[in-house]
C-alpha atoms as a PDB file:
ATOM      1  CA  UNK A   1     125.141  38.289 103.589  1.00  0.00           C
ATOM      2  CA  UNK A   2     126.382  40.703 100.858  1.00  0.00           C
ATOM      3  CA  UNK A   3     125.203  44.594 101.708  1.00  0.00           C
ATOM      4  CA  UNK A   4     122.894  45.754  99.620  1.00  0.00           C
ATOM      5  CA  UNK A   5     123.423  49.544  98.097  1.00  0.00           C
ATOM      6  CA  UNK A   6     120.341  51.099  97.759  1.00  0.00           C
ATOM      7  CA  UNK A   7     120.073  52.655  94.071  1.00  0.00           C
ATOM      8  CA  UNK A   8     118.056  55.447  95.561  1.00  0.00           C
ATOM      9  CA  UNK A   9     120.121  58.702  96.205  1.00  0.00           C
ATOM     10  CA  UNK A  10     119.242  60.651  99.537  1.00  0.00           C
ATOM     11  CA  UNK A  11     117.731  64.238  98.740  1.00  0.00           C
ATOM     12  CA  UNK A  12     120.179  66.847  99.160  1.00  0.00           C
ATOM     13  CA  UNK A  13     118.081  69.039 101.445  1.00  0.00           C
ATOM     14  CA  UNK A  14     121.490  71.604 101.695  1.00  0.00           C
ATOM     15  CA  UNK A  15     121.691  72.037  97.796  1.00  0.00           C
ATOM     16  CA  UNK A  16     117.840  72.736  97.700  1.00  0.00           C
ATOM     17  CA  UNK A  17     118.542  75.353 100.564  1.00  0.00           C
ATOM     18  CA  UNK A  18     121.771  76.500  98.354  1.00  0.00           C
ATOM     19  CA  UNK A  19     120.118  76.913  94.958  1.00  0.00           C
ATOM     20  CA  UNK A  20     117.356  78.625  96.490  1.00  0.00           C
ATOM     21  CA  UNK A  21     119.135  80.929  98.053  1.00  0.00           C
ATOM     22  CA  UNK A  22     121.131  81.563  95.700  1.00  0.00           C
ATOM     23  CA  UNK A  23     118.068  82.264  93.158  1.00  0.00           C
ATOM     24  CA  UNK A  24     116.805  84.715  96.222  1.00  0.00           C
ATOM     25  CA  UNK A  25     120.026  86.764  96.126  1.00  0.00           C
ATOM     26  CA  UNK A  26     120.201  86.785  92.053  1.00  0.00           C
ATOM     27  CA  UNK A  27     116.219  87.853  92.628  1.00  0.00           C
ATOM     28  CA  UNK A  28     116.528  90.885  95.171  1.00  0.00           C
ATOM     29  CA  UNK A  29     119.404  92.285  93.562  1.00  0.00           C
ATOM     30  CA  UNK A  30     117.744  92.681  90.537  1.00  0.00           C
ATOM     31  CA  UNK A  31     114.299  94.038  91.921  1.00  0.00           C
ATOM     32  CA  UNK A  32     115.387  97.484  93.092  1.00  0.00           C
ATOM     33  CA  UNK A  33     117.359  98.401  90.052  1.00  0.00           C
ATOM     34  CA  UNK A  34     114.630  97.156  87.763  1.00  0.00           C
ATOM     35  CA  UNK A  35     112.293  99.052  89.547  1.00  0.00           C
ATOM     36  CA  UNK A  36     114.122 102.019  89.892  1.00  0.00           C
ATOM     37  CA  UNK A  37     115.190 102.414  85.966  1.00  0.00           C
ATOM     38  CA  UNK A  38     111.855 101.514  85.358  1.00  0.00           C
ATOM     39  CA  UNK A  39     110.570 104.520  87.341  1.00  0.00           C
ATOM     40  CA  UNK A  40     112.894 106.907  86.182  1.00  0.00           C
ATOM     41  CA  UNK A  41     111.980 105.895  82.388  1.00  0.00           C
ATOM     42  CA  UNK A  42     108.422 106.764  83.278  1.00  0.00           C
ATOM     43  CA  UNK A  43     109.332 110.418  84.993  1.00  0.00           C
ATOM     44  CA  UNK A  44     107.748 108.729  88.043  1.00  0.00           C
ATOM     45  CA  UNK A  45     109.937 110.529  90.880  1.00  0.00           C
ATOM     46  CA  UNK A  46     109.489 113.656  89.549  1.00  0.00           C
ATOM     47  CA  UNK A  47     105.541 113.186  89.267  1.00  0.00           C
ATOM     48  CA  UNK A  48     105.152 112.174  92.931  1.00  0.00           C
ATOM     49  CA  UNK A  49     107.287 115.407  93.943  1.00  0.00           C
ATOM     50  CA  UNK A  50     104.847 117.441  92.205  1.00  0.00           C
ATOM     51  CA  UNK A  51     102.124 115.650  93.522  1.00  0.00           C
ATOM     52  CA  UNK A  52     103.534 115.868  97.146  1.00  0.00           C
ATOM     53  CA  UNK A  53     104.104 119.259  96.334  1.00  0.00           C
ATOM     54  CA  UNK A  54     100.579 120.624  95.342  1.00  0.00           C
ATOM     55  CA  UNK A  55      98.910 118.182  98.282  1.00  0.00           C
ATOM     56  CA  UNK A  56     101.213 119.931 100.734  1.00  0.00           C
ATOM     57  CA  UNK A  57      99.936 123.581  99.519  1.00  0.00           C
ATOM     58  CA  UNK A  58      96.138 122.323  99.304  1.00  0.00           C
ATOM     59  CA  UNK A  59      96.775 121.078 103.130  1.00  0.00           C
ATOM     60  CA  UNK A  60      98.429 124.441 104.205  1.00  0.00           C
ATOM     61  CA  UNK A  61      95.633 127.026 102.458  1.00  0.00           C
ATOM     62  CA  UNK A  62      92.269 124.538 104.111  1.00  0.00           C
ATOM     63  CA  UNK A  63      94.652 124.904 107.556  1.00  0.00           C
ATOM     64  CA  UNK A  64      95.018 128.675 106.882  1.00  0.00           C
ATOM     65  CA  UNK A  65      90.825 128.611 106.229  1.00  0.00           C
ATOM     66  CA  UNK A  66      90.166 126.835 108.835  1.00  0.00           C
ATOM     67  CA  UNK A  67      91.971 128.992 111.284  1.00  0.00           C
ATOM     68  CA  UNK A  68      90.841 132.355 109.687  1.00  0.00           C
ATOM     69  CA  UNK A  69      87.837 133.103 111.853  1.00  0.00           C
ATOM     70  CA  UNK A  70      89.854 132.861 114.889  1.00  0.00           C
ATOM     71  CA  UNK A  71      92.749 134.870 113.503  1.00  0.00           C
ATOM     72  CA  UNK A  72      89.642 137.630 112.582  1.00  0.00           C
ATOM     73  CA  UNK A  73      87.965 137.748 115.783  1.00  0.00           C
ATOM     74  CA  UNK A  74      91.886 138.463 117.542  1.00  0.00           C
ATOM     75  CA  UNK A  75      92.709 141.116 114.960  1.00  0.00           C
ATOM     76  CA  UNK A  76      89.318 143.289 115.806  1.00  0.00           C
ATOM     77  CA  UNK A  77      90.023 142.114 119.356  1.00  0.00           C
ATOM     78  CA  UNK A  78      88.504 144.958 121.363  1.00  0.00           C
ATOM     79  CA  UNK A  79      87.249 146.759 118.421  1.00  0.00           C
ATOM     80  CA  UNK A  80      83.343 147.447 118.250  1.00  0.00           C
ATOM     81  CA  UNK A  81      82.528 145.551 115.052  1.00  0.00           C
ATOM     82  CA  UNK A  82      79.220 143.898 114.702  1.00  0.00           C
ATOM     83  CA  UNK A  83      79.006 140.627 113.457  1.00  0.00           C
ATOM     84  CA  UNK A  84      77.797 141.436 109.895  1.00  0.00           C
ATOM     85  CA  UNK A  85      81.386 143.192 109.545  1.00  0.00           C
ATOM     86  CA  UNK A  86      83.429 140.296 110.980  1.00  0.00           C
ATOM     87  CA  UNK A  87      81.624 138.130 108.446  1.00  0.00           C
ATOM     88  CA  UNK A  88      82.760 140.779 105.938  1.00  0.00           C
ATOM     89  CA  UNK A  89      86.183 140.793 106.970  1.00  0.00           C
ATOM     90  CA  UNK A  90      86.536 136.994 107.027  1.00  0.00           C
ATOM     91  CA  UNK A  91      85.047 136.657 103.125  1.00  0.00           C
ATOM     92  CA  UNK A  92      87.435 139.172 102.180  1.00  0.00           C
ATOM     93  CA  UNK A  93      90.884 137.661 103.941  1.00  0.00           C
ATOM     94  CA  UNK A  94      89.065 134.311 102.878  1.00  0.00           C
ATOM     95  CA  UNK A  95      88.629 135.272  99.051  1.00  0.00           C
ATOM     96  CA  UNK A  96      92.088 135.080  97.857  1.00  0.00           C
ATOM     97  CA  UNK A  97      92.910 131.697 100.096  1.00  0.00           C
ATOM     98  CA  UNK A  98      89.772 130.373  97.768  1.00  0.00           C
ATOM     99  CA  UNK A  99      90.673 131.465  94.859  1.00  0.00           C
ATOM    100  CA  UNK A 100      94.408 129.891  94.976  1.00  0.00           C
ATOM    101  CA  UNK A 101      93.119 126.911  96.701  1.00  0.00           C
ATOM    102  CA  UNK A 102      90.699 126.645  93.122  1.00  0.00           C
ATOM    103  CA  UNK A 103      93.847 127.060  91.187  1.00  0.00           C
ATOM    104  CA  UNK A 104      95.608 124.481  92.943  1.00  0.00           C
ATOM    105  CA  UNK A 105      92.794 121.936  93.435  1.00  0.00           C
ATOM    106  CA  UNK A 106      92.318 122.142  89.823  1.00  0.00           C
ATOM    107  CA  UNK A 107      95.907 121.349  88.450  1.00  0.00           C
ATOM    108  CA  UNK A 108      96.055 118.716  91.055  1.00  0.00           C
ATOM    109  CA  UNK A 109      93.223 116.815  89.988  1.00  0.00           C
ATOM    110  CA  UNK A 110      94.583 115.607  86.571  1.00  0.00           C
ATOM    111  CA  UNK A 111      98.427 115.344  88.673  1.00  0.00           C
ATOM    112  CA  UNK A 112      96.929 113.021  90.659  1.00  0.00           C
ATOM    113  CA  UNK A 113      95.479 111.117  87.508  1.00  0.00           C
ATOM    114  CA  UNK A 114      98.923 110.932  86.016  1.00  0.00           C
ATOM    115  CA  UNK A 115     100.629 109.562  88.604  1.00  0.00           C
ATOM    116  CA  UNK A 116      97.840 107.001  89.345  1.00  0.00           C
ATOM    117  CA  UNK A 117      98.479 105.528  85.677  1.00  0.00           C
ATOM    118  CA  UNK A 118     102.149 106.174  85.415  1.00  0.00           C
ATOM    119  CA  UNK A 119     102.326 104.012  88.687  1.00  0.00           C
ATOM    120  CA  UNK A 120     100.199 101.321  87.304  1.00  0.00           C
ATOM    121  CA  UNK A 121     102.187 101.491  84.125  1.00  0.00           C
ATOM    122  CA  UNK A 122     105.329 100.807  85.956  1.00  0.00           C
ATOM    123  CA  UNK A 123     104.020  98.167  87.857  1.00  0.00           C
ATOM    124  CA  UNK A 124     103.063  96.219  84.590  1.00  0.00           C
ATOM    125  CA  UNK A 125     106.629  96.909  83.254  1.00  0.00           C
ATOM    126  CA  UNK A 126     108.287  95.701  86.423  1.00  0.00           C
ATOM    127  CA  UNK A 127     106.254  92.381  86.657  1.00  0.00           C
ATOM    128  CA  UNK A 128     106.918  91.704  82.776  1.00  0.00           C
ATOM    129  CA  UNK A 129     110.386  92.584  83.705  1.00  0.00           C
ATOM    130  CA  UNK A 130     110.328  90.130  86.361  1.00  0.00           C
ATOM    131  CA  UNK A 131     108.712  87.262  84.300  1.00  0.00           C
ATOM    132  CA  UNK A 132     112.421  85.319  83.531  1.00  0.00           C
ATOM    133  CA  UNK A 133     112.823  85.438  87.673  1.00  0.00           C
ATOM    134  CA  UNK A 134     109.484  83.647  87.912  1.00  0.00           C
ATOM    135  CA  UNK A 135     110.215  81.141  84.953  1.00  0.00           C
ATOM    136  CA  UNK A 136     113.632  80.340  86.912  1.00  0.00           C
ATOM    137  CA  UNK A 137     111.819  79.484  89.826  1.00  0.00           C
ATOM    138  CA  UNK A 138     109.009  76.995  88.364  1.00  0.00           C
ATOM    139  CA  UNK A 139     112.095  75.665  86.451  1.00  0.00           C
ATOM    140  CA  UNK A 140     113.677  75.389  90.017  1.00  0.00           C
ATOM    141  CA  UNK A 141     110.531  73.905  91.559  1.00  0.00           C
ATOM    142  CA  UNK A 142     110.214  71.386  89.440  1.00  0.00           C
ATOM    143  CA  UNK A 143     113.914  70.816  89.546  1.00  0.00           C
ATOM    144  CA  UNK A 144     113.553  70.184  93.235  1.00  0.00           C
ATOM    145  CA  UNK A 145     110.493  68.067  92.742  1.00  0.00           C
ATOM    146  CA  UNK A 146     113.077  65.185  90.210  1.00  0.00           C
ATOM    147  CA  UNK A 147     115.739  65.523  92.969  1.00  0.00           C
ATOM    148  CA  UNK A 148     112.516  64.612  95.586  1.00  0.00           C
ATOM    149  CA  UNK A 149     111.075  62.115  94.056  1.00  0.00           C
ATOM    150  CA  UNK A 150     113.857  60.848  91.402  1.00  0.00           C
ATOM    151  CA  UNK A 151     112.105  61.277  88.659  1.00  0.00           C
ATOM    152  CA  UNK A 152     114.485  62.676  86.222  1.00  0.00           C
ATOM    153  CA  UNK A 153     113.757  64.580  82.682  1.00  0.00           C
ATOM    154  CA  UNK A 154     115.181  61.166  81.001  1.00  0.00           C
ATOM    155  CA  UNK A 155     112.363  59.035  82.769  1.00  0.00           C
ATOM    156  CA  UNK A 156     110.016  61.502  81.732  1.00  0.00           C
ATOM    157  CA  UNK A 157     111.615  61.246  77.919  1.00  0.00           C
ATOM    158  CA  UNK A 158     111.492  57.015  78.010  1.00  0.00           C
ATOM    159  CA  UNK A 159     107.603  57.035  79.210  1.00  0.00           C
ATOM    160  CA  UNK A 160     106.766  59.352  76.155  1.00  0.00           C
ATOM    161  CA  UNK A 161     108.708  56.364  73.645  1.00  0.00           C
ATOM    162  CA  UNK A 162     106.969  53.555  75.766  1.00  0.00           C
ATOM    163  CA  UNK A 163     103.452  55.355  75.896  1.00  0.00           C
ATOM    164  CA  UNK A 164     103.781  56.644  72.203  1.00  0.00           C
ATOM    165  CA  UNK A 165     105.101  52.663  70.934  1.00  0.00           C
ATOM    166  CA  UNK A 166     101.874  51.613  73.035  1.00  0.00           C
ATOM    167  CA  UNK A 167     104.294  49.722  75.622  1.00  0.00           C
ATOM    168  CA  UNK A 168     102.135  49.109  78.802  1.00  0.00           C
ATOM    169  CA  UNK A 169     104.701  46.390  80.149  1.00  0.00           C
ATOM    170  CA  UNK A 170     106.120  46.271  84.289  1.00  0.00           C
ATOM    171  CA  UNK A 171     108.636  49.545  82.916  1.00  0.00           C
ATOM    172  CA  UNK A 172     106.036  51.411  81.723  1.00  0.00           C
ATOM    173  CA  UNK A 173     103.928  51.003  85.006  1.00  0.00           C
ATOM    174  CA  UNK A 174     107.236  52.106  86.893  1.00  0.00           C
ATOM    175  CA  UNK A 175     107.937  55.006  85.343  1.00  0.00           C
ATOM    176  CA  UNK A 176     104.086  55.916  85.713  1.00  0.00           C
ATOM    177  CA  UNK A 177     104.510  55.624  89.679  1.00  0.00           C
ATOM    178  CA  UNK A 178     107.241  57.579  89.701  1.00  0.00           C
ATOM    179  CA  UNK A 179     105.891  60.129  87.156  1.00  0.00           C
ATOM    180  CA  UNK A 180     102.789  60.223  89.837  1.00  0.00           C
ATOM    181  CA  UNK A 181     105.496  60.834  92.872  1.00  0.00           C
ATOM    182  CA  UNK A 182     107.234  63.655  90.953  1.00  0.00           C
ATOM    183  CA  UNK A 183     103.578  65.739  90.313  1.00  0.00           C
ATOM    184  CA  UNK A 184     102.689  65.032  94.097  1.00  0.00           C
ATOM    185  CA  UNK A 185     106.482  66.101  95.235  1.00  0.00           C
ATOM    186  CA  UNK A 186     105.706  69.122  93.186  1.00  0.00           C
ATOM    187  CA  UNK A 187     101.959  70.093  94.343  1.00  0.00           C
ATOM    188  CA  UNK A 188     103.569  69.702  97.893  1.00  0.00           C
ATOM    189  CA  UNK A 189     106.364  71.662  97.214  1.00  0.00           C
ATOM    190  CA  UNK A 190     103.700  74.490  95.564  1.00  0.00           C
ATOM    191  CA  UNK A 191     101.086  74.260  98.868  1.00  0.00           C
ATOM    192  CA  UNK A 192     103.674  74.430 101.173  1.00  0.00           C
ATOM    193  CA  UNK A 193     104.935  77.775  99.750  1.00  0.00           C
ATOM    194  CA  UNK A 194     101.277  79.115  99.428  1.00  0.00           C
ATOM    195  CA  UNK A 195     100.631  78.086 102.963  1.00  0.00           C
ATOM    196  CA  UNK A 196     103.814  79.575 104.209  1.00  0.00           C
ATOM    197  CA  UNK A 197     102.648  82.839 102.187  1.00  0.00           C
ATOM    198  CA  UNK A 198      98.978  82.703 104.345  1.00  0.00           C
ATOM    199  CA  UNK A 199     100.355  82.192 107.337  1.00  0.00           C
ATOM    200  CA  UNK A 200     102.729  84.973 106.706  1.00  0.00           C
ATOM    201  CA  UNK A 201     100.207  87.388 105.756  1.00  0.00           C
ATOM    202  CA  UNK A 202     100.449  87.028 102.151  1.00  0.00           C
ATOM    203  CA  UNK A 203     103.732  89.090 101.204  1.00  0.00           C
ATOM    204  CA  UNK A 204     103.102  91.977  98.560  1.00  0.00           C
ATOM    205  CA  UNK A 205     106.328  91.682  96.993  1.00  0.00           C
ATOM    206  CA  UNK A 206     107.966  88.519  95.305  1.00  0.00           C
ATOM    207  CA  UNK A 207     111.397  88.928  97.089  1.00  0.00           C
ATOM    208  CA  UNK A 208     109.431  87.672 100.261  1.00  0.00           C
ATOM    209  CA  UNK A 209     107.399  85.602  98.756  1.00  0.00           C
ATOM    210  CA  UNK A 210     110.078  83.364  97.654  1.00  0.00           C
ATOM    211  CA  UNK A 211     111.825  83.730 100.960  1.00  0.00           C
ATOM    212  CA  UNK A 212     108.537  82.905 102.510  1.00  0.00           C
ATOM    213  CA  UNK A 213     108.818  78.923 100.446  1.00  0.00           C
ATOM    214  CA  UNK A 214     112.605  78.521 100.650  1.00  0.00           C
ATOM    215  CA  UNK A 215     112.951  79.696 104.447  1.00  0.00           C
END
């Protein structure tokens, strides 16, 4: 008996692994240097100095308040002063601690504003700048899903003609099944990634995220 070649080809589980690592690499090479011209643009490193700056000096005068009644009571030490007159030392050591901490508490204030919406801004610039990444990899998804199920983009194109001529014939019905394979190859493909993302904890950035579906 003649062998019979099967008209299926096997999935190519190493290109699958190839292209999406390959997208990966493209991916988090491009991430930091988006992100970091997109940053820059916005005056964002210089805004969190400042901000780290004026949080630092706010932290160092409530540390200096704090510790000012004990630094009061061993300066008088051994001296006879009643309590009235420590309290009137401490107010006037505390006074000009308050008064810069005021200064600085209210410059930091509308600091802290700007760098809360130049950080959101930046994070809307980088996603938007991201968008072509995350096109590319439905495009590979679905790519992946064809190879799966063998369902390629002409199949798709002849069940449009045979639908649109109103051809319901054995072809027709064919093509449907397969049509059917290639969505469920492609919700599998799509679970499996989000469940991979769940059970790792849901990674923040997209870098892992795609790592997290590809392996």
């Amino acid at each position: 008996m003649p062998e019979i070649q099967s008209f299926l080809k096997p999935f190519d589980f190493g290109k699958q692994a190839r292209e999406g690592q390959e997208f990966i690499s493209g991916f988090a090479g491009a991430i930091p240097s988006i992100r970091g011209r997109t940053e820059a643009e916005l005056g964002l490193p210089e805004l969190r100095q400042r901000q780290q700056r004026g949080a630092e000096l706010i932290g160092g005068l409530q540390t200096q308040l704090f510790d000012l009644p004990a630094q009061v009571q061993a300066t008088t030490g051994q001296s006879l002063v009643t309590a009235p007159q420590l309290s009137r030392l401490q107010q006037v050591q505390a006074q000009p601690l308050l008064e810069s901490l005021g200064r600085l508490s209210t410059t930091q204030a509308p600091l802290e504003s700007a760098l809360a919406r130049t950080e959101e801004i930046a994070g809307q610039r980088v996603s938007e700048s991201l968008l072509p990444f995350q096109l590319g990899f439905n495009l590979l998804e679905q790519q992946q899903a064809r190879q799966f199920s063998g369902y390629t983009t002409a199949n798709q194109l002849e069940l449009n003609r045979l639908i649109a001529n109103q051809d319901f014939g054995l072809r027709t019905q064919e093509l449907a099944i397969k049509e059917q394979g290639f969505k469920n190859q492609l919700e599998q493909i799509r679970l499996t990634g989000e469940e991979e993302r769940k059970t790792k904890k849901a990674p923040a950035d997209l870098g892992t995220l795609f790592k997290s579906i590809f392996g």
